[in-house]
PDB file of N, CA and C in Angstrom:
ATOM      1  N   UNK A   1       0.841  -1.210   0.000  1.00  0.00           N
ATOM      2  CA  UNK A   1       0.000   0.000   0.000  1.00  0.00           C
ATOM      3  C   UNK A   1       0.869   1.251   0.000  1.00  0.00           C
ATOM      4  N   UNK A   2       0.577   2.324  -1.364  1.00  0.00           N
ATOM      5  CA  UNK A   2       1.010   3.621  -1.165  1.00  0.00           C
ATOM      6  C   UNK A   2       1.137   4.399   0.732  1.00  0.00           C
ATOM      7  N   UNK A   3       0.079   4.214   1.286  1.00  0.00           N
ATOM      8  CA  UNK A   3      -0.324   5.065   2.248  1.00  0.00           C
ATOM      9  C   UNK A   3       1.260   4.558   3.492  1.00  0.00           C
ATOM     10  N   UNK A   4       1.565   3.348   2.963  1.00  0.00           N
ATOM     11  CA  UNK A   4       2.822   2.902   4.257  1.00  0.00           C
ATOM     12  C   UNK A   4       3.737   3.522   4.169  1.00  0.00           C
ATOM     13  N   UNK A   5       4.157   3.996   2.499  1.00  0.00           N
ATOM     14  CA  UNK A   5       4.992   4.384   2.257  1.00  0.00           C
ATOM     15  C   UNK A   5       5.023   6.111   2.595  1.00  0.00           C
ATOM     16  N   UNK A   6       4.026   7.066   2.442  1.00  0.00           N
ATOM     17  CA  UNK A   6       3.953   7.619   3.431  1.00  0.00           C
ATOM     18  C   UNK A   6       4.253   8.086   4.313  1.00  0.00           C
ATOM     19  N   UNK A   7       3.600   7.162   5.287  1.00  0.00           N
ATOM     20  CA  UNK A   7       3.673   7.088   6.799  1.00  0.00           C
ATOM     21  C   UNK A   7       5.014   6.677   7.510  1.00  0.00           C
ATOM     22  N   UNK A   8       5.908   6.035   6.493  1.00  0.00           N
ATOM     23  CA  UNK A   8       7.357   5.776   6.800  1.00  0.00           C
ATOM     24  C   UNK A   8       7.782   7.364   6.585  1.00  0.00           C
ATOM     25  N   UNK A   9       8.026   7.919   5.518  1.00  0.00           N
ATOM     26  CA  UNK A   9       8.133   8.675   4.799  1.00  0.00           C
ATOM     27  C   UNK A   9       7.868  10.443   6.070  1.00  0.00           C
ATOM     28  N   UNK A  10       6.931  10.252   6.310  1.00  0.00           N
ATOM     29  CA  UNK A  10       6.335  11.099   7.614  1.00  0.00           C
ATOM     30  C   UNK A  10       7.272  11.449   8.352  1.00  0.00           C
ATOM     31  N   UNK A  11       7.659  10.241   9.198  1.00  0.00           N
ATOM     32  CA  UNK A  11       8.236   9.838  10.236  1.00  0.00           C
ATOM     33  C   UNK A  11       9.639   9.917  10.204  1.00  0.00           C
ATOM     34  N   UNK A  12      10.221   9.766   9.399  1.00  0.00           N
ATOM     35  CA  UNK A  12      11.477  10.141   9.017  1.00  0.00           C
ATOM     36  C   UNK A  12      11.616  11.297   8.952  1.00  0.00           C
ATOM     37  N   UNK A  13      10.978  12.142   8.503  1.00  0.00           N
ATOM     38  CA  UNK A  13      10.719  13.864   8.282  1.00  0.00           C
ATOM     39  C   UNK A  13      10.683  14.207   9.704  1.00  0.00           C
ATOM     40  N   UNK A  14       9.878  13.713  10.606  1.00  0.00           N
ATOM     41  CA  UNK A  14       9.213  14.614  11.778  1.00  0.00           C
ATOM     42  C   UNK A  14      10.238  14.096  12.626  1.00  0.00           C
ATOM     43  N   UNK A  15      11.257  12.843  12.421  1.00  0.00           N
ATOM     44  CA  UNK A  15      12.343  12.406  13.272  1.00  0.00           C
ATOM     45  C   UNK A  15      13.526  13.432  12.802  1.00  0.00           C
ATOM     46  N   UNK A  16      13.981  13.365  11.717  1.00  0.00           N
ATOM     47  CA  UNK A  16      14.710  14.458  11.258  1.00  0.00           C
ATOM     48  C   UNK A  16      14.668  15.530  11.342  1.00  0.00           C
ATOM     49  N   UNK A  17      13.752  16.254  11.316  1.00  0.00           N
ATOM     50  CA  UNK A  17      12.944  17.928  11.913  1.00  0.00           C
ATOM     51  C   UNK A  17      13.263  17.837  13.355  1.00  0.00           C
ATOM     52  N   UNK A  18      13.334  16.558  14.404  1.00  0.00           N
ATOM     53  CA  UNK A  18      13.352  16.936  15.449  1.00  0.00           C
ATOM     54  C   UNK A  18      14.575  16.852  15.876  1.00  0.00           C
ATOM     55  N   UNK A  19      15.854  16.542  15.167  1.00  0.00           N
ATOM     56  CA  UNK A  19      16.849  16.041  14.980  1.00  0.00           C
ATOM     57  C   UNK A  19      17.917  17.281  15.566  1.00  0.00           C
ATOM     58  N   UNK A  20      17.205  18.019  14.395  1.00  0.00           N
ATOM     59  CA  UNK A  20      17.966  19.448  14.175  1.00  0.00           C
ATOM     60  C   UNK A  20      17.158  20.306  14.629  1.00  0.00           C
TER      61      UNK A  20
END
């Protein structure tokens, strides 16, 4: 499913955003 990819996709962003 598109939508997992996503939601991985998300999460990596909002882990990385919180990173820095």
């Amino acid at each position: 499913m598109w939508i997992s990819s996503v939601c991985l996709m998300l999460q990596v962003a909002v882990f990385t955003f919180n990173q820095g």
